[in-house]
C-alpha atoms as a PDB file:
ATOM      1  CA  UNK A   1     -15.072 -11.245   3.115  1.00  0.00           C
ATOM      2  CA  UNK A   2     -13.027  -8.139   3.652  1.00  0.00           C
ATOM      3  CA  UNK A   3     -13.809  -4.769   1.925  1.00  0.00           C
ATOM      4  CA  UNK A   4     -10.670  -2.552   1.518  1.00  0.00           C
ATOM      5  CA  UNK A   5     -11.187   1.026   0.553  1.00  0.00           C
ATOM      6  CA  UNK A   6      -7.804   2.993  -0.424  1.00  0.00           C
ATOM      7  CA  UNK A   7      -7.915   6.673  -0.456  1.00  0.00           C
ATOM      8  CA  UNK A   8      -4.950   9.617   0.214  1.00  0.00           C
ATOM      9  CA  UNK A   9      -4.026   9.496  -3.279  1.00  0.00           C
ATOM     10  CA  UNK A  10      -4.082  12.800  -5.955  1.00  0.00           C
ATOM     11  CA  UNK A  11      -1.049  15.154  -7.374  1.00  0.00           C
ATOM     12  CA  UNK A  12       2.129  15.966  -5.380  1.00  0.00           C
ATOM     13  CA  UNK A  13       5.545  17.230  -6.980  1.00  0.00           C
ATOM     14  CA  UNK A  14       8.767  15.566  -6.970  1.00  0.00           C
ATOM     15  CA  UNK A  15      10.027  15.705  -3.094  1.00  0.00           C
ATOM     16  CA  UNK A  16       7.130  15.625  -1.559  1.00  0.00           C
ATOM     17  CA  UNK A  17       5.066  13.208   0.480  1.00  0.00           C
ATOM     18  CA  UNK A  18       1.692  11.726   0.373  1.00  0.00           C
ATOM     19  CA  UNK A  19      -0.060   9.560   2.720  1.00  0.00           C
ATOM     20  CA  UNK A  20      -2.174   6.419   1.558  1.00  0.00           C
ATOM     21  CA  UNK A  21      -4.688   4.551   3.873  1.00  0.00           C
ATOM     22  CA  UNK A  22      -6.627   1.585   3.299  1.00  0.00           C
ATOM     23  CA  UNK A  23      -9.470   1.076   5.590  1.00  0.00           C
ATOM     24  CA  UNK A  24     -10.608  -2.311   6.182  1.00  0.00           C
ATOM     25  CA  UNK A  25     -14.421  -3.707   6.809  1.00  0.00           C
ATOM     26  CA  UNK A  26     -13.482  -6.472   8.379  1.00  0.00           C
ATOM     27  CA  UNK A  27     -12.821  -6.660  12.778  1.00  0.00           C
ATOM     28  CA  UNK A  28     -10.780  -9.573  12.093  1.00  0.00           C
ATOM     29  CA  UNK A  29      -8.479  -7.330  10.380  1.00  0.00           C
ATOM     30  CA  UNK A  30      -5.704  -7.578  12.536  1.00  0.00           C
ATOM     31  CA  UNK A  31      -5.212 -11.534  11.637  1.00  0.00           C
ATOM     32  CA  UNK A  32      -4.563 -10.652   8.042  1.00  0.00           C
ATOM     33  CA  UNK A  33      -1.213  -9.177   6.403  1.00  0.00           C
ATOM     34  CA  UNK A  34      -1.266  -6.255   4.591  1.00  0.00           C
ATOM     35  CA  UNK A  35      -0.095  -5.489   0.978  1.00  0.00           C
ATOM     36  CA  UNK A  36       0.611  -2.422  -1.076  1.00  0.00           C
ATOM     37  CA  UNK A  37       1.300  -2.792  -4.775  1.00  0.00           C
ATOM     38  CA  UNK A  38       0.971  -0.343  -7.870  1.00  0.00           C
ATOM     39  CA  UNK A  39       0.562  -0.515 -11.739  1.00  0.00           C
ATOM     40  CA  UNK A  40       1.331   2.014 -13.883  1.00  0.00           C
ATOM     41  CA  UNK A  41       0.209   2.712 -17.008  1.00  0.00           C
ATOM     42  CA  UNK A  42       1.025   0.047 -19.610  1.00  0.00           C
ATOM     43  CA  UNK A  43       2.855  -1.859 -16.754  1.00  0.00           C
ATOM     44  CA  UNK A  44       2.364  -5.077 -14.258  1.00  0.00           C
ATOM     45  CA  UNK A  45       1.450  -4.508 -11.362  1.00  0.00           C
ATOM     46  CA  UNK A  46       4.540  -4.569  -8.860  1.00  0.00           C
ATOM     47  CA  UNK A  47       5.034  -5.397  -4.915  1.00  0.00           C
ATOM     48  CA  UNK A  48       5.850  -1.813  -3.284  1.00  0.00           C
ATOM     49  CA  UNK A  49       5.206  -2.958   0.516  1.00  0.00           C
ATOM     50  CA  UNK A  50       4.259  -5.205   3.373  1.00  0.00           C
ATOM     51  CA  UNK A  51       3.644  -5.949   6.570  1.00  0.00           C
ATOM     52  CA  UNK A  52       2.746  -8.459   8.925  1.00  0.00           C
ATOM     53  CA  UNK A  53      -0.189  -9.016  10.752  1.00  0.00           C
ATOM     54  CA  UNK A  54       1.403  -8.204  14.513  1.00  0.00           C
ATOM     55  CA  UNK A  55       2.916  -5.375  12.365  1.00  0.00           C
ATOM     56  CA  UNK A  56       6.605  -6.489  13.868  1.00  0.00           C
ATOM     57  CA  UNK A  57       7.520  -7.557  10.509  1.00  0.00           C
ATOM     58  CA  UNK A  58       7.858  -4.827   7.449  1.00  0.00           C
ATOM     59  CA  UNK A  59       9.029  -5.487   3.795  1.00  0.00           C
ATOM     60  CA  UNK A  60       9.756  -2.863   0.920  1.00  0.00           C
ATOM     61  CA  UNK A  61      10.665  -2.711  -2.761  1.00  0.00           C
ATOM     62  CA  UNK A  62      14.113  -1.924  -3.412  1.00  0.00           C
ATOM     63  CA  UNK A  63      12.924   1.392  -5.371  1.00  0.00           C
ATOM     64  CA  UNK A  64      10.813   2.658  -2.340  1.00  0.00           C
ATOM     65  CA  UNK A  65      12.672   1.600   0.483  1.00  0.00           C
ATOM     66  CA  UNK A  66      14.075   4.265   2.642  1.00  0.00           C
ATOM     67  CA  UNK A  67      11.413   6.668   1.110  1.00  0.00           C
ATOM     68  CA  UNK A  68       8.315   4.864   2.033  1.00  0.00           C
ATOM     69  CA  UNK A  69       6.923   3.815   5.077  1.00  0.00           C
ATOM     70  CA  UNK A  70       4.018   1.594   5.789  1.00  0.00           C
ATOM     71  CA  UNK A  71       2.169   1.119   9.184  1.00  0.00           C
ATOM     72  CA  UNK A  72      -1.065  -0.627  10.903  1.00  0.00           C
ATOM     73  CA  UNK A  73      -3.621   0.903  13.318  1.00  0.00           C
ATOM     74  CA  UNK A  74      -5.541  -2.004  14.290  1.00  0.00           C
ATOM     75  CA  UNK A  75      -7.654  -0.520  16.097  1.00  0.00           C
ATOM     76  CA  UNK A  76      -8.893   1.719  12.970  1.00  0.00           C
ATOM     77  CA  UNK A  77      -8.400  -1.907  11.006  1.00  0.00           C
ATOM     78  CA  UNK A  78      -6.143   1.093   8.934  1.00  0.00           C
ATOM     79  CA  UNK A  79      -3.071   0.105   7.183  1.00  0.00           C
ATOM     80  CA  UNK A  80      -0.835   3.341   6.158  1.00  0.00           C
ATOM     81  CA  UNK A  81       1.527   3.958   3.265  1.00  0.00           C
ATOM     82  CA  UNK A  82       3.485   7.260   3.933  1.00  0.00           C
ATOM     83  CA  UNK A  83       5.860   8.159   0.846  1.00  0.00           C
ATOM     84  CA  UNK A  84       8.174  10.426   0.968  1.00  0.00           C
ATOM     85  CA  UNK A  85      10.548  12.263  -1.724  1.00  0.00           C
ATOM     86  CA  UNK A  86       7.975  11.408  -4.491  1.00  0.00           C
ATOM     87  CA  UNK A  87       9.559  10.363  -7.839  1.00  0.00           C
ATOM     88  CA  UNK A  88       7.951  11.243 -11.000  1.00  0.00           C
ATOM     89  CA  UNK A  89       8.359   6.859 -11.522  1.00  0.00           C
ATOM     90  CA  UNK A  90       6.278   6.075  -8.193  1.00  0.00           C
ATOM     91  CA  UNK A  91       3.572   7.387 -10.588  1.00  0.00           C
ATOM     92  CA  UNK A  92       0.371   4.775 -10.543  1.00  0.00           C
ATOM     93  CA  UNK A  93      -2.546   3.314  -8.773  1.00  0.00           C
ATOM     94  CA  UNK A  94      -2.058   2.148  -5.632  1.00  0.00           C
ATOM     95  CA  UNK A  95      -3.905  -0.788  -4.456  1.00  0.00           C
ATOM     96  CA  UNK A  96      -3.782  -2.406  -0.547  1.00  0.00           C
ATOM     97  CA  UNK A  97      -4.776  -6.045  -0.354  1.00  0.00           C
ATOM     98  CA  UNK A  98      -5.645  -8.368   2.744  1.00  0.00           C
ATOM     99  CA  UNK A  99      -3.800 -11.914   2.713  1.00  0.00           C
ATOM    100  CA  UNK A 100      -2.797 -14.706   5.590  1.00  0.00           C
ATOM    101  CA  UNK A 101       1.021 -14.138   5.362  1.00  0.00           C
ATOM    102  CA  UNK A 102       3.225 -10.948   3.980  1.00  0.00           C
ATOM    103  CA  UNK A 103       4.740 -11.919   0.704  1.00  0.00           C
ATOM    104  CA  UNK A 104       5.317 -10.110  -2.679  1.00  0.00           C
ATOM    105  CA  UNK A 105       3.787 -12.071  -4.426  1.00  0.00           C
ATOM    106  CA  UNK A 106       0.096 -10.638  -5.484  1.00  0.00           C
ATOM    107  CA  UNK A 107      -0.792 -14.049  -5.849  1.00  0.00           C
ATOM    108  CA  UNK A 108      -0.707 -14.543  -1.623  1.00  0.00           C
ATOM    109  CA  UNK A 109      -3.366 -11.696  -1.155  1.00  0.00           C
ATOM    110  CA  UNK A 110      -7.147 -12.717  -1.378  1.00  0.00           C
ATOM    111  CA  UNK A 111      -8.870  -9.397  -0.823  1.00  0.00           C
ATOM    112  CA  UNK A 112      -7.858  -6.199  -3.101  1.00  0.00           C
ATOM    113  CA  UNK A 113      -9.357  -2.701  -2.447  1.00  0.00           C
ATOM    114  CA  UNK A 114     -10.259  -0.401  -5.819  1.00  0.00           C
ATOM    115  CA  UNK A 115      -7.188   1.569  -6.082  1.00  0.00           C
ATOM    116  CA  UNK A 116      -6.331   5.198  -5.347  1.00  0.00           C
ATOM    117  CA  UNK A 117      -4.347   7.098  -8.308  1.00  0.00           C
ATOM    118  CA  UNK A 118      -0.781   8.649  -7.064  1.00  0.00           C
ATOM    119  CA  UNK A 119       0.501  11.267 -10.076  1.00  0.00           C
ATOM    120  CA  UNK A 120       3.633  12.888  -9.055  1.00  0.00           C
ATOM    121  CA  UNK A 121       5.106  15.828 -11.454  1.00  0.00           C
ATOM    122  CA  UNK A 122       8.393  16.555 -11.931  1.00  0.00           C
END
């Protein structure tokens, strides 16, 4: 069982960045891949990022690619989500989840932390 707990999310205008981590319970957390994904209000949830387990291999939503950036610190068992020039749309909760392979797919993930809210103002 791995317990994920998000947290770096709150308000932040249009342009600027935030920072989301997602600590992990588990010391095997460096065999799992990592998954961001968001749902806004009145929305499905979507894919924003991946990445693998080695971290070599990285994966990004169309809309967030080139802004965001995610990352692994094993040996915090942290994954990171920096995102940069904020759009009102990247507006939602942000969940990480744990899951054998990187895919976009929320299906693929088996363990999903409790979200972290992301509100960016115009």
């Amino acid at each position: 069982q791995v317990h994920l707990v998000e947290s770096g999310g709150g308000l932040e205008q249009a342009g600027g960045s935030l920072r989301l981590s997602c600590a992990a319970s588990e010391r095997t957390f460096s065999s799992y891949a990592m998954g961001w994904f968001r749902q806004a209000p009145g929305e499905e949830r979507e894919f924003v990022s991946a990445i693998s387990w080695s971290g070599a291999g990285t994966y990004y939503a169309d809309s967030v690619k080139g802004r965001f950036t995610i990352s692994r610190d094993s040996a915090k068992n942290t994954v990171y989500l920096q995102m940069n020039s904020l759009k009102p749309e990247d507006t939602a909760v942000y969940y990480c989840a744990a899951g054998r392979a990187p895919n976009r797919s929320g299906l693929g993930y088996a363990y999903w932390g409790q979200g972290t809210q992301v509100t960016v103002s115009s």
